[in-house]
PDB file of N, CA and C in Angstrom:
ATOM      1  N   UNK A   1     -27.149 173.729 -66.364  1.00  0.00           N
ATOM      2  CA  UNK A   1     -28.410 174.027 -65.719  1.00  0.00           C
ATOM      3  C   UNK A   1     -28.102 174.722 -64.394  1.00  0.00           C
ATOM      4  N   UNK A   2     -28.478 175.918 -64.072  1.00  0.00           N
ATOM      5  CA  UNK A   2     -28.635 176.415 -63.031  1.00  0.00           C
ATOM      6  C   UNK A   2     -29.650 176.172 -61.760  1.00  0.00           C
ATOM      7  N   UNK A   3     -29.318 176.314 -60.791  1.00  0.00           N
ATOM      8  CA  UNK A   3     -30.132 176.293 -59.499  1.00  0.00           C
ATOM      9  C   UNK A   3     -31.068 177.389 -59.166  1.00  0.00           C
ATOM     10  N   UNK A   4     -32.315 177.410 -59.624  1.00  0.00           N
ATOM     11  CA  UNK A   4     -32.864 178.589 -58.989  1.00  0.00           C
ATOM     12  C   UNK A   4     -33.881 178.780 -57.447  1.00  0.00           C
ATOM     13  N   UNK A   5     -33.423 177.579 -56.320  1.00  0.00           N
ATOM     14  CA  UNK A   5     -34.439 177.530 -55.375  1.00  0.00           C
ATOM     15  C   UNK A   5     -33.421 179.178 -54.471  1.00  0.00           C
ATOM     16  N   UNK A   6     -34.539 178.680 -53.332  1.00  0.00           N
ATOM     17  CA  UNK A   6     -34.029 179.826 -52.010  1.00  0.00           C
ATOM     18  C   UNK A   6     -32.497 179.610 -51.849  1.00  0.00           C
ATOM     19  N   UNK A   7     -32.587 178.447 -51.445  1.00  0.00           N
ATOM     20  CA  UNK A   7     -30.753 177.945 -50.943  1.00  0.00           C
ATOM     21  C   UNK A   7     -30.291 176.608 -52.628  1.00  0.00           C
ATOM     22  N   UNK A   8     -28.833 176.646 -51.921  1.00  0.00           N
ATOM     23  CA  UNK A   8     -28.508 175.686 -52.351  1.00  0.00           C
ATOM     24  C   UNK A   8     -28.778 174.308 -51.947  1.00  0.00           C
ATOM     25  N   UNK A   9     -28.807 173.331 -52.761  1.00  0.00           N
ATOM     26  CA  UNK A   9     -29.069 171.645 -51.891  1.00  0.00           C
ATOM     27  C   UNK A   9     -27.952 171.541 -51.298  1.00  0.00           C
ATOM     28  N   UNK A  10     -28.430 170.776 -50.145  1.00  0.00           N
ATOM     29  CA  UNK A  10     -27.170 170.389 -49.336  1.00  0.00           C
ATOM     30  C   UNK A  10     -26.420 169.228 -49.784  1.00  0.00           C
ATOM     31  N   UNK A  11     -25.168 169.426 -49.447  1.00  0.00           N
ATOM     32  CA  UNK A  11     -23.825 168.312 -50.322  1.00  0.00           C
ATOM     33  C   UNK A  11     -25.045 166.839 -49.911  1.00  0.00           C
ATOM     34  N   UNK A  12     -24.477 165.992 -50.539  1.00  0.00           N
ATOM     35  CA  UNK A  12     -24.613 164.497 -50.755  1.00  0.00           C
ATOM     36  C   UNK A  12     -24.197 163.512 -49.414  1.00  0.00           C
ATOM     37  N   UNK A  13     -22.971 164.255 -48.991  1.00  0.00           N
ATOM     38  CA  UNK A  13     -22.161 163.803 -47.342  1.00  0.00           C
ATOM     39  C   UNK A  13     -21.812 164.965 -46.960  1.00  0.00           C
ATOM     40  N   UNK A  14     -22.030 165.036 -45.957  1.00  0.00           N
ATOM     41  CA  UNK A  14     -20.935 166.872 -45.411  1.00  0.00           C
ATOM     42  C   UNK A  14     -20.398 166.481 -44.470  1.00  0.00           C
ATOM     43  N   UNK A  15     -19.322 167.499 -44.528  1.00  0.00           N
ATOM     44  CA  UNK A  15     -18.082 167.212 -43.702  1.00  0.00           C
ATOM     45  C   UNK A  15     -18.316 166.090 -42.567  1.00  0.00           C
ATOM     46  N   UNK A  16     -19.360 166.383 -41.517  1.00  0.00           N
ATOM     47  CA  UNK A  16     -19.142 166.338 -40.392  1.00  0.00           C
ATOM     48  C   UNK A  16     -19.513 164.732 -40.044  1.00  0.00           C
ATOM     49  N   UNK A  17     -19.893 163.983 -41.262  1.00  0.00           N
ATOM     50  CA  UNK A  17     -20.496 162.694 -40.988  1.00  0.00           C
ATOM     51  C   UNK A  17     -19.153 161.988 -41.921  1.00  0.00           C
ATOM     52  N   UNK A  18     -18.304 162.439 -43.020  1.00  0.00           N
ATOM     53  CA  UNK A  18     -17.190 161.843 -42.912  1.00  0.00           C
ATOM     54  C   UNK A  18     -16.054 162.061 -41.937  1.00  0.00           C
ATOM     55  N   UNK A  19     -15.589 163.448 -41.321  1.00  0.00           N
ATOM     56  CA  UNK A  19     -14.705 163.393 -39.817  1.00  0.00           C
ATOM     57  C   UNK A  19     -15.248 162.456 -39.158  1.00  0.00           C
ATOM     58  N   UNK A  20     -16.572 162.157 -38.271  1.00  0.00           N
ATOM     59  CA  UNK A  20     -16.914 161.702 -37.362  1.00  0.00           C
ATOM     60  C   UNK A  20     -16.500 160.059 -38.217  1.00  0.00           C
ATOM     61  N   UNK A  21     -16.736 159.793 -39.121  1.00  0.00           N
ATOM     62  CA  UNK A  21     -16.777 158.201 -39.140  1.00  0.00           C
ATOM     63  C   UNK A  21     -15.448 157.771 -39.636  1.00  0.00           C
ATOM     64  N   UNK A  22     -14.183 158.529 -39.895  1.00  0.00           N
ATOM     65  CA  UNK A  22     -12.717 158.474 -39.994  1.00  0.00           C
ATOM     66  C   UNK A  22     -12.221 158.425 -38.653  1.00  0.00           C
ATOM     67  N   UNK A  23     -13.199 159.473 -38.285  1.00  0.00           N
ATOM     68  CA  UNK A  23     -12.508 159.313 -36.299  1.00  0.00           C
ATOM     69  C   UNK A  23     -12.225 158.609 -35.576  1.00  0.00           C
ATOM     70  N   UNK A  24     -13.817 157.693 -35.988  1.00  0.00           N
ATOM     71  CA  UNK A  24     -14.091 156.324 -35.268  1.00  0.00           C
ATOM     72  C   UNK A  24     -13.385 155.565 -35.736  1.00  0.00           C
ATOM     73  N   UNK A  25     -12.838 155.255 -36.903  1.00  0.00           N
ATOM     74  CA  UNK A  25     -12.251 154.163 -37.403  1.00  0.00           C
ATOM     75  C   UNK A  25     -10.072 154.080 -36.794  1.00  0.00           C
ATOM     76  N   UNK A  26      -9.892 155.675 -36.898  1.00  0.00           N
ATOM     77  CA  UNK A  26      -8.724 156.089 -36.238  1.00  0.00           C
ATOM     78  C   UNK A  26      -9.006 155.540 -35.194  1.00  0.00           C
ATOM     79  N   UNK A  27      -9.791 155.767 -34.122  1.00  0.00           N
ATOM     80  CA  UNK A  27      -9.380 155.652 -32.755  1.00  0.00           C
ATOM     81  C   UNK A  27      -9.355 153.838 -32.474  1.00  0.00           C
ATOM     82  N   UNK A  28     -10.332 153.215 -33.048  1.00  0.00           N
ATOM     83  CA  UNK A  28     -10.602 151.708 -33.382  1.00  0.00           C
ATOM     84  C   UNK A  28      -8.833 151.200 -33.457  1.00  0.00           C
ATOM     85  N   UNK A  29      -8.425 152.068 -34.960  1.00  0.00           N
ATOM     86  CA  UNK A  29      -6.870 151.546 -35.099  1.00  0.00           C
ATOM     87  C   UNK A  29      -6.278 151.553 -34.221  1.00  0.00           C
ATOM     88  N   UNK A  30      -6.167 152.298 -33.496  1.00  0.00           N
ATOM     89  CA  UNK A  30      -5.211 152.949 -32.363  1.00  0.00           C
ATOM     90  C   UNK A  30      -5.444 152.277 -31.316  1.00  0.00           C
ATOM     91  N   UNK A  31      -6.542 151.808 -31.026  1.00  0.00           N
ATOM     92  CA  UNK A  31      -6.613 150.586 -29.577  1.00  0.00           C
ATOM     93  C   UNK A  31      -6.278 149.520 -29.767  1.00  0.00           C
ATOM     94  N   UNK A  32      -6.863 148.913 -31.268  1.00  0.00           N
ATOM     95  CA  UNK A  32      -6.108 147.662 -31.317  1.00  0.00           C
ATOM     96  C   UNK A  32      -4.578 147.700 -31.564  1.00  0.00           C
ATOM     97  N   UNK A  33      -3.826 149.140 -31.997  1.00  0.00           N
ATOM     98  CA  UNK A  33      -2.499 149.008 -31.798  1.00  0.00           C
ATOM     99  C   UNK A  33      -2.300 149.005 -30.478  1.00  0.00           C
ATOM    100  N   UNK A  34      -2.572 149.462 -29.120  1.00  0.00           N
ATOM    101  CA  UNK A  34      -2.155 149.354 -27.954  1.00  0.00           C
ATOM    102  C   UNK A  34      -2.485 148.528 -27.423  1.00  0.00           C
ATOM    103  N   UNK A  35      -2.877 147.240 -27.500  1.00  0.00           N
ATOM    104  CA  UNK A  35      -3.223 145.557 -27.088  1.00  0.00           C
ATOM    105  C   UNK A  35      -1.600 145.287 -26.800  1.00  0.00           C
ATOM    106  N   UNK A  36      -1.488 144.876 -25.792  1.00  0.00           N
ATOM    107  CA  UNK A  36      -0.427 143.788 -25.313  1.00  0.00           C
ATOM    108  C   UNK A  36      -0.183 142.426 -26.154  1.00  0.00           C
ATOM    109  N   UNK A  37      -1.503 142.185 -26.848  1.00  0.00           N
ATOM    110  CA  UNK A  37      -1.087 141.046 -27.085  1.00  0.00           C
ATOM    111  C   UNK A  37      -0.284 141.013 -28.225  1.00  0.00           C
ATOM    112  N   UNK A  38      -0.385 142.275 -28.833  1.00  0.00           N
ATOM    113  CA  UNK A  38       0.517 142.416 -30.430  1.00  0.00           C
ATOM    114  C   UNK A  38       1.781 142.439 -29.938  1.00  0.00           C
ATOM    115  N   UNK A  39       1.764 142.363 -28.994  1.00  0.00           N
ATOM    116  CA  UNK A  39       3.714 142.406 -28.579  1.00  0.00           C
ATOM    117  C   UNK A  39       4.318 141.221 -27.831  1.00  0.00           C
ATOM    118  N   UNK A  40       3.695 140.241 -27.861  1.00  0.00           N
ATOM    119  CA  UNK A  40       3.464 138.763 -27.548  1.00  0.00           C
ATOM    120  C   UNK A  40       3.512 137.632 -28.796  1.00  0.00           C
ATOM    121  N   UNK A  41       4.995 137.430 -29.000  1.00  0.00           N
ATOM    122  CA  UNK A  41       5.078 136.436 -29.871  1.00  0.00           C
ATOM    123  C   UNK A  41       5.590 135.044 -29.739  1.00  0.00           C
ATOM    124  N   UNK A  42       4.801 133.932 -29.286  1.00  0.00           N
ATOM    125  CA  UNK A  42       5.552 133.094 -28.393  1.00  0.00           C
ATOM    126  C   UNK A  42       6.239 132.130 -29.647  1.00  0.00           C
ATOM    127  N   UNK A  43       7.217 131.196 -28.827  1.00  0.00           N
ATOM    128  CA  UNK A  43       7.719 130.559 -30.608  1.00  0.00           C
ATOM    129  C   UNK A  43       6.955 129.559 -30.644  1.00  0.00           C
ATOM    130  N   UNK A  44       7.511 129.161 -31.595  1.00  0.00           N
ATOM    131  CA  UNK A  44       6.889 127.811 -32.145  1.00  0.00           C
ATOM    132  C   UNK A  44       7.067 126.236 -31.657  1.00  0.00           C
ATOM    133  N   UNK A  45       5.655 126.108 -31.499  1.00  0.00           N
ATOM    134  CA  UNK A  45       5.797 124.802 -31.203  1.00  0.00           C
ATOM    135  C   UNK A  45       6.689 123.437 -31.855  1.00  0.00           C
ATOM    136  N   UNK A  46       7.521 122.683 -31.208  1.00  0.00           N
ATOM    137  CA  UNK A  46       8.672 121.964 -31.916  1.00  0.00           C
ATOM    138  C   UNK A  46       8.342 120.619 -32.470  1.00  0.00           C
ATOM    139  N   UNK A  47       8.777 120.786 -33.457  1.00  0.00           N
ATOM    140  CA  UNK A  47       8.021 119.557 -34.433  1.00  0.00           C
ATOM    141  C   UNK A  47       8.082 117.847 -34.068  1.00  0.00           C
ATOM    142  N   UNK A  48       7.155 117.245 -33.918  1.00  0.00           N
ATOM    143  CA  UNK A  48       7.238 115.842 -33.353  1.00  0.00           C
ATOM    144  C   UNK A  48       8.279 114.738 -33.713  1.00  0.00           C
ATOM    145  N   UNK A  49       8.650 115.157 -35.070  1.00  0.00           N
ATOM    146  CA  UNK A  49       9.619 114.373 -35.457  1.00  0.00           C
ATOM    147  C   UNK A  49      11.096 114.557 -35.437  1.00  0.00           C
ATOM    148  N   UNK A  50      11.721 115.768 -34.645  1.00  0.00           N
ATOM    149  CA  UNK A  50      12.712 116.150 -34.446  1.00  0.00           C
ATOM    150  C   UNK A  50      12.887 117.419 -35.342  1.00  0.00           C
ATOM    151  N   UNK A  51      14.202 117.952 -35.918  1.00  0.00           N
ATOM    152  CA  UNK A  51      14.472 118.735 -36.303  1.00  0.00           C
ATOM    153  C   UNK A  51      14.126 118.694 -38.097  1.00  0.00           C
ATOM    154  N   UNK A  52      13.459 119.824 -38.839  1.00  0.00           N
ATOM    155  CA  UNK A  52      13.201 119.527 -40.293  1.00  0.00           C
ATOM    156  C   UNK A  52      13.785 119.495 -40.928  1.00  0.00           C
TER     157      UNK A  52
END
């Protein structure tokens, strides 16, 4: 079946609303990779009954 209006329909998603919402989700990643606290691993608390 062919299209016979003036224009074509516009896509379903276009570009610019999947970049923009990959963007957001990149930059999201990227801050919670630069948290201090991901580089903060304290040990473990030592077990009450001595060694396991």
């Amino acid at each position: 079946m062919e299209y016979r209006g003036a224009s074509p329909p516009p896509p379903m998603i276009d570009h610019f609303s999947i970049l923009l919402s990959h963007g957001l989700l990149l930059l999201a990643f990227w801050r919670l990779l630069r948290r201090p606290e991901l580089d903060d691993e304290p040990a473990p608390a030592p077990s009450p009954g001595g060694e396991d």
